[in-house]
Protein backbone atom coordinates (compact mmCIF):
# COMPACT_ATOMS: atom_id res chain seq x y z
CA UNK A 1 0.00 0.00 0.00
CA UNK A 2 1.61 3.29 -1.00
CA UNK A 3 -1.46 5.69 -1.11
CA UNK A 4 -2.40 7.48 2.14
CA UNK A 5 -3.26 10.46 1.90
CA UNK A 6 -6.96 11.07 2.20
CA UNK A 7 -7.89 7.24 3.13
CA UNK A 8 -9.07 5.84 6.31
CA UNK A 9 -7.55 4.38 8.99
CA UNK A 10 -9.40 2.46 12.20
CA UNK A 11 -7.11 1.96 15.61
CA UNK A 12 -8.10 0.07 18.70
CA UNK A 13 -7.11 1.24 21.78
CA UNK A 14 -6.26 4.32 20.22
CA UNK A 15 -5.98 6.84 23.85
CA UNK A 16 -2.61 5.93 24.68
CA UNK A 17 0.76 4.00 23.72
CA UNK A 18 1.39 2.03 20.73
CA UNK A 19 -2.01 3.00 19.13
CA UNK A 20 -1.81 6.33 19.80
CA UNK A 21 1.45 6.62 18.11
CA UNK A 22 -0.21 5.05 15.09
CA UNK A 23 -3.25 7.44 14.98
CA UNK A 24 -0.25 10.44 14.71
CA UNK A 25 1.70 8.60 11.87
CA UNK A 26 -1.44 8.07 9.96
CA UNK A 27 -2.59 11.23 10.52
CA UNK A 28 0.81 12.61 9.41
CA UNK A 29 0.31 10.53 5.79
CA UNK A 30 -2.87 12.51 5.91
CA UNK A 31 -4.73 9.90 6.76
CA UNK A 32 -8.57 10.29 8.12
CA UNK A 33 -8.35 7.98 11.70
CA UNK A 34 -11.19 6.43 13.56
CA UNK A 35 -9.82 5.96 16.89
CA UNK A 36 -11.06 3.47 19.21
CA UNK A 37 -10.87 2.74 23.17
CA UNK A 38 -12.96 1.78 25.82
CA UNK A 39 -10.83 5.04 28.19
CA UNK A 40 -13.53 7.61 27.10
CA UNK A 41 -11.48 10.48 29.19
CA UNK A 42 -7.99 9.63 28.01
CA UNK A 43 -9.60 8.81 24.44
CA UNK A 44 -11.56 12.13 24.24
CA UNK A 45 -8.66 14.11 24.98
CA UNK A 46 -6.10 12.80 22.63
CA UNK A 47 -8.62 13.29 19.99
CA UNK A 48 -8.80 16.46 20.37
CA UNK A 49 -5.69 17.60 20.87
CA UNK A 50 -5.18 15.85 17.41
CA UNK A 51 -8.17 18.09 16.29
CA UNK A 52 -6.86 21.12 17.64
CA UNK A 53 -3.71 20.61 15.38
CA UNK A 54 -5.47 20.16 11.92
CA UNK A 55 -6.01 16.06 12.06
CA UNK A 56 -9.19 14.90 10.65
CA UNK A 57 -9.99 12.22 13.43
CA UNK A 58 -13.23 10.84 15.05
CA UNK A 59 -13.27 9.54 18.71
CA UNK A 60 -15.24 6.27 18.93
CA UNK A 61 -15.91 4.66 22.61
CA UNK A 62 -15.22 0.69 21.66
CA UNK A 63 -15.36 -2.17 23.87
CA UNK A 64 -13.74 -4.61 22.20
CA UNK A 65 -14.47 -7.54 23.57
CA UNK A 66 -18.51 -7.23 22.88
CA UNK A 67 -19.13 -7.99 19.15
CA UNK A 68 -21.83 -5.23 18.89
CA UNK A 69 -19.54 -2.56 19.92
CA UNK A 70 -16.88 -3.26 16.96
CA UNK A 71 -20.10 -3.70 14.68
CA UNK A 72 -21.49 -0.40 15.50
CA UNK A 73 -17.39 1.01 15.12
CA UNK A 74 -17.45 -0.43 11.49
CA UNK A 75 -20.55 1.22 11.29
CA UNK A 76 -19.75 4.51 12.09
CA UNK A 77 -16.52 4.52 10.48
CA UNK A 78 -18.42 4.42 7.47
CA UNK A 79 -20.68 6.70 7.97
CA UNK A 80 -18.21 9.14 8.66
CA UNK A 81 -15.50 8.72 6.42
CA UNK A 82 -16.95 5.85 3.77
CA UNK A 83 -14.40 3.00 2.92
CA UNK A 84 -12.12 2.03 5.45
CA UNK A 85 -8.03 1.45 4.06
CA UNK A 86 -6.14 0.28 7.13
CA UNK A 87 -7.43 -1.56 10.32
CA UNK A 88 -5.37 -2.12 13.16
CA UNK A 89 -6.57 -4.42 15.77
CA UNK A 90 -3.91 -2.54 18.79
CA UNK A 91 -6.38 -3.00 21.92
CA UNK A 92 -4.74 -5.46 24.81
CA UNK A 93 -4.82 -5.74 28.31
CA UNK A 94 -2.63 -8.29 30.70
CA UNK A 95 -3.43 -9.99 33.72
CA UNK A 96 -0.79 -12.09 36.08
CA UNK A 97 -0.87 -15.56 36.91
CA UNK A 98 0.16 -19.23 36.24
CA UNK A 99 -1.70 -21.69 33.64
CA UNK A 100 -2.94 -23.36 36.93
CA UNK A 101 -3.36 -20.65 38.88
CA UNK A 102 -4.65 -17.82 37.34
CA UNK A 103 -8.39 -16.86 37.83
CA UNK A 104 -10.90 -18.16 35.25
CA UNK A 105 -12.05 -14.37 35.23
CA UNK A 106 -8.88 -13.28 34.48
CA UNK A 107 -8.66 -16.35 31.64
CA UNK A 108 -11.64 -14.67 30.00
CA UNK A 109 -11.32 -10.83 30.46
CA UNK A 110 -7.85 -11.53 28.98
CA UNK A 111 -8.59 -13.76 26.21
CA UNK A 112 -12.18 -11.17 25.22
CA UNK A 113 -10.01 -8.41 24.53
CA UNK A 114 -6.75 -9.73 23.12
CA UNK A 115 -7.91 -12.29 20.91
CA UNK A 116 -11.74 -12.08 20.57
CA UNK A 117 -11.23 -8.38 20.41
CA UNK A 118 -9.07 -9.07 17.14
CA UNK A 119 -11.62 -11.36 15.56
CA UNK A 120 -14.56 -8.95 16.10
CA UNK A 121 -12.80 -6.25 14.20
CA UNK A 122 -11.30 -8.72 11.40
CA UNK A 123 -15.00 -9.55 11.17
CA UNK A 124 -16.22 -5.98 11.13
CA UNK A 125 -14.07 -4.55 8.31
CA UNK A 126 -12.43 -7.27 6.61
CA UNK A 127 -15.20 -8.22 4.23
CA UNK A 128 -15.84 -4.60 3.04
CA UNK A 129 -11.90 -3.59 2.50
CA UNK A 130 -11.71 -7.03 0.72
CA UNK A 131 -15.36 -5.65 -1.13
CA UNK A 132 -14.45 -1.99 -1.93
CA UNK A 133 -11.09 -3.60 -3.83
CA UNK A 134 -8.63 -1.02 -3.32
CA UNK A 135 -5.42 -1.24 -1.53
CA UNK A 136 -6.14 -1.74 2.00
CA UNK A 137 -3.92 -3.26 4.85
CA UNK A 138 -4.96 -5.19 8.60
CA UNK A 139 -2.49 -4.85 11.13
CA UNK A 140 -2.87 -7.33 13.97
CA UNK A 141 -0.74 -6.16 17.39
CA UNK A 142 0.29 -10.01 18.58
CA UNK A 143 3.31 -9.36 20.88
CA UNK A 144 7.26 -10.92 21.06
CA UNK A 145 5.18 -13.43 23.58
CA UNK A 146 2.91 -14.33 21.12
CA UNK A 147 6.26 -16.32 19.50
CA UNK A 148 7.83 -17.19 22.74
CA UNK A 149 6.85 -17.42 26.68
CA UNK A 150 7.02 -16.37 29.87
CA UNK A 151 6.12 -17.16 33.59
CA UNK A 152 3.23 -16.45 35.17
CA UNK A 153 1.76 -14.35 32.48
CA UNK A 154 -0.33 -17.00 31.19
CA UNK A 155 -3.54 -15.81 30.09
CA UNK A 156 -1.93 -13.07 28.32
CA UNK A 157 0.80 -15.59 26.28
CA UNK A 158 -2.17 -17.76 25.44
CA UNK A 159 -4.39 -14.61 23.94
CA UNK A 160 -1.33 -13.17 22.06
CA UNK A 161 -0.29 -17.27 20.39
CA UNK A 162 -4.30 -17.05 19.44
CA UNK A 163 -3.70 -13.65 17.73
CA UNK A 164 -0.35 -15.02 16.12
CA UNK A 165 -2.14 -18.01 14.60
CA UNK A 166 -5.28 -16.01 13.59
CA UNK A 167 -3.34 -13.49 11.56
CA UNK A 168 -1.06 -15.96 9.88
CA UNK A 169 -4.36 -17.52 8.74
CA UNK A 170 -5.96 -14.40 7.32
CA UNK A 171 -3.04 -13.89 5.86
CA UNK A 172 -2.94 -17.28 4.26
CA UNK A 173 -6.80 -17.21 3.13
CA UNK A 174 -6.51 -13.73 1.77
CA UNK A 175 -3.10 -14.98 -0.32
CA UNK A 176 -6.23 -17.53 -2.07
CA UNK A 177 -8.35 -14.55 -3.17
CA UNK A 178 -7.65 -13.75 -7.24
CA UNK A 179 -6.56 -10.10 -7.02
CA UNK A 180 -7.46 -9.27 -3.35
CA UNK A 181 -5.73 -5.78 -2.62
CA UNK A 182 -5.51 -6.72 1.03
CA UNK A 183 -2.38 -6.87 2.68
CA UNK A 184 -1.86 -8.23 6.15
CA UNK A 185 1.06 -7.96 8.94
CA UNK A 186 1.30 -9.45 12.71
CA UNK A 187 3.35 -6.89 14.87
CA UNK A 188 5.06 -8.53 17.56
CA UNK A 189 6.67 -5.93 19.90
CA UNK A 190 8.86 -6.79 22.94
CA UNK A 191 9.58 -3.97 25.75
CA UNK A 192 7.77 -0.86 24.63
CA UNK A 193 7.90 2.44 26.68
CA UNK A 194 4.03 2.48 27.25
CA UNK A 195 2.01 2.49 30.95
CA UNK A 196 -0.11 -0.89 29.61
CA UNK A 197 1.39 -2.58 32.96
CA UNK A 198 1.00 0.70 34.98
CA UNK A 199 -2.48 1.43 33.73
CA UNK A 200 -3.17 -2.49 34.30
CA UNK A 201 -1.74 -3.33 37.67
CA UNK A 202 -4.97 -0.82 39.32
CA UNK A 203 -7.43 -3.40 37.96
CA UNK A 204 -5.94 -6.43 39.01
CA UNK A 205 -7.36 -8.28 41.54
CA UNK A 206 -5.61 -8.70 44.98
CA UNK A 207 -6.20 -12.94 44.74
CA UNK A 208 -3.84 -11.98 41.08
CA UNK A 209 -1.30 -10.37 42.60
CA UNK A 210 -0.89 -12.71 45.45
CA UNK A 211 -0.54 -15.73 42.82
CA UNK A 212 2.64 -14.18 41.21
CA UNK A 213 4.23 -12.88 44.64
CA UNK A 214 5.94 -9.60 45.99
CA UNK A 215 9.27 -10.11 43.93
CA UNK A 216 7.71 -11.08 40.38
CA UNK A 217 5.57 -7.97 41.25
CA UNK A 218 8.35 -5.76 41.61
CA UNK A 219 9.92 -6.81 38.36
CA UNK A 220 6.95 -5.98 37.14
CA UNK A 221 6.85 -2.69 38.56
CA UNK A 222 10.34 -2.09 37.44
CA UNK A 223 9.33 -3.30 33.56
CA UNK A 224 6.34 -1.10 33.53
CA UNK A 225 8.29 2.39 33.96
CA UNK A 226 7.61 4.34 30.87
CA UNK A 227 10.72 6.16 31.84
CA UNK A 228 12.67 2.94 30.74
CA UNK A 229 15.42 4.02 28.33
CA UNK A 230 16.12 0.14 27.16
CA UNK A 231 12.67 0.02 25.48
CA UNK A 232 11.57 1.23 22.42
CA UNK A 233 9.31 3.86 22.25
CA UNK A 234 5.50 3.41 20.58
CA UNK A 235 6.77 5.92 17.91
CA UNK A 236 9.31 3.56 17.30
CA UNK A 237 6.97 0.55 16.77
CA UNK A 238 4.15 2.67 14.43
CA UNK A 239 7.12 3.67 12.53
CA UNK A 240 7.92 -0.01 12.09
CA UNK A 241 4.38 -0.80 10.75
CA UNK A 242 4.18 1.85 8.48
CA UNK A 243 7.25 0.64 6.89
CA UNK A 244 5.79 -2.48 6.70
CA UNK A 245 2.24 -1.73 5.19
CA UNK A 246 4.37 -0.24 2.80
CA UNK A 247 6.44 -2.55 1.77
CA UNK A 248 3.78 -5.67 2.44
CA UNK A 249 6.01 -7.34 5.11
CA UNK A 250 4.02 -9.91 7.33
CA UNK A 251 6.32 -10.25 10.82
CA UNK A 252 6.73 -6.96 12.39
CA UNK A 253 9.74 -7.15 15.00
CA UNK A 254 11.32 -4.11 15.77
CA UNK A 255 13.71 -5.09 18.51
CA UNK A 256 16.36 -7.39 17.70
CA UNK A 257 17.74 -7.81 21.09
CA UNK A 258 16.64 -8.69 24.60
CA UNK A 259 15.94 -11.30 26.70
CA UNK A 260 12.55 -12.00 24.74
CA UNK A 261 14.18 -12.08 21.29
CA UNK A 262 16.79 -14.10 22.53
CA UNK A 263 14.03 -16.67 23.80
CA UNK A 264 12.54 -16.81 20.33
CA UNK A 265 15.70 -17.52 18.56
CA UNK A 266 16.17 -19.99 21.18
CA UNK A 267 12.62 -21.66 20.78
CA UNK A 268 12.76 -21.69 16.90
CA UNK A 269 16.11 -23.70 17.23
CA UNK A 270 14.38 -26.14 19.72
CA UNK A 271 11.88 -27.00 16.90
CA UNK A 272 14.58 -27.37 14.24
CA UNK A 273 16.51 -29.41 16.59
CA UNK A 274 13.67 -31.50 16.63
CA UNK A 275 12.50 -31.58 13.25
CA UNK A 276 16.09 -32.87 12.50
CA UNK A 277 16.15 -35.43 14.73
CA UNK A 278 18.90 -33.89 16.95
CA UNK A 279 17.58 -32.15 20.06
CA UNK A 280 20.75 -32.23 22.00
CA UNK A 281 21.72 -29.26 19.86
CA UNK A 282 18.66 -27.61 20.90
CA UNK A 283 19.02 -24.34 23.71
CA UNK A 284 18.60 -25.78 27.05
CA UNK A 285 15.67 -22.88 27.90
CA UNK A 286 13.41 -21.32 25.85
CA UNK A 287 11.16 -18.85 28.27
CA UNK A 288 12.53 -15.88 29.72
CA UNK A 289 12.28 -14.35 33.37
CA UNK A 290 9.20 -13.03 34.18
CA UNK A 291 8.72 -8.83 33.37
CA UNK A 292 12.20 -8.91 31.97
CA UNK A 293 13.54 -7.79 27.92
């Protein structure tokens, strides 16, 4: 996709970090943006501010997780702007806790937003960008954990591997279409300067944080400051997918290094070990430490 300017763009949990940053770099292509999030405050205000500096943007209040909701965004995306060019299914939310341990409300707020949040918007908009014909793009925000894991971050690992194999299977189906103009990319970030962990840590539940325990809790106090200067920044990462709408790439990973990368390069010599028959070549760990990149 190299047209922008004057075509629309749709981002989920648009108020703050990584989406935010999007909603600026599409607005700087001159790009019309729908932005999305269930933060009506913090979502109100950085719409306007994006008003108040020429963007042409329109502040939608979106849950997610509720099917409706993402209906009645495709809806009003529409209405507003007509034919919607790039989708980016950005909204996520983490909660703590083993496979075994974790609540089962946890399990499902989790899994309704990261992955069923994604489905209801590929559901939404796909079949009218594939229906309009022109050159349109779906970004899918996975995470560096949806390719490799972590302790006691279960729910969340699970949700983003969903994401990871849903998007490689658009991808996949869309690749059968005769002359589809839809491209697709999974992004796949690792530490990101972004308050998702600060902003998340208030709603977790006190029987959550008990599971993981006062010293994995202060790692993950520690990985949350935004201040971090080891992380890359969410204008960092919407650069990244802008590159790769661009150019059609399919695995966005913007960080090359860190204790999550080096996991995945780890894990994805495991499975060649094993598909060649020689495991004792494999890496004796594939997960990293809990909060830490």
């Amino acid at each position: 996709m190299q047209e922008f300017e004057g075509r629309t763009a749709v981002v989920t949990g648009a108020a703050s970090g990584i989406g935010l940053a999007l909603v600026e770099q599409f607005v700087d292509l001159g790009m019309r943006v729908v932005m999305a999030d269930w933060h009506e405050k913090t979502l109100v205000t950085a719409a306007e501010d994006l008003a108040a500096q020429g963007a042409d943007v329109l502040a939608v209040v979106t849950d997610v997780s509720d099917s409706a909701s993402v209906d009645d965004l495709a809806r009003r995306a529409f209405v507003a702007y007509g034919d919607v060019h790039i989708l980016c299914n950005n909204a996520g939310v983490t909660r703590p806790g083993s496979t075994f341990e974790a609540t089962l409300d946890d399990w499902k707020e989790v899994m309704a937003i990261n992955f069923w949040g994604v489905l209801h918007g590929m559901r939404a908009f796909v079949p009218s960008m594939l229906e309009h014909g022109q050159d349109g793009h779906v970004v899918n925000t996975s995470s560096i954990n949806g390719l490799v894991t972590t302790p006691q971050f279960a729910s969340y690992i699970a949700s983003k591997y969903a994401v990871t194999g849903a998007t490689e299977t658009l991808a996949a189906e869309i690749a059968l279409i005769p002359g589809a103009r839809l491209g697709v990319s999974l992004v796949c970030p690792a530490g990101v300067a972004t308050n998702i962990f600060a902003n998340e840590i208030d709603r977790w539940s006190t029987a959550s944080i008990e599971l993981v325990g006062d010293e994995t809790m202060k790692r993950f106090h520690a990985y949350s400051d935004p201040t971090r200067t080891d992380k890359a920044s969410p204008a960092d990462i919407a650069s990244a997918v802008v590159r790769a709408i661009k150019d059609g790439t399919f695995y966005v990973l913007p960080q090359a290094a860190g204790a999550a990368t080096n996991g995945l390069r780890a894990r994805m010599a495991t499975i060649t070990a094993a598909l060649d028959g020689d495991e004792s070549k494999a890496p004796k760990s594939i997960v990293q430490a809990p909060g830490m990149n």
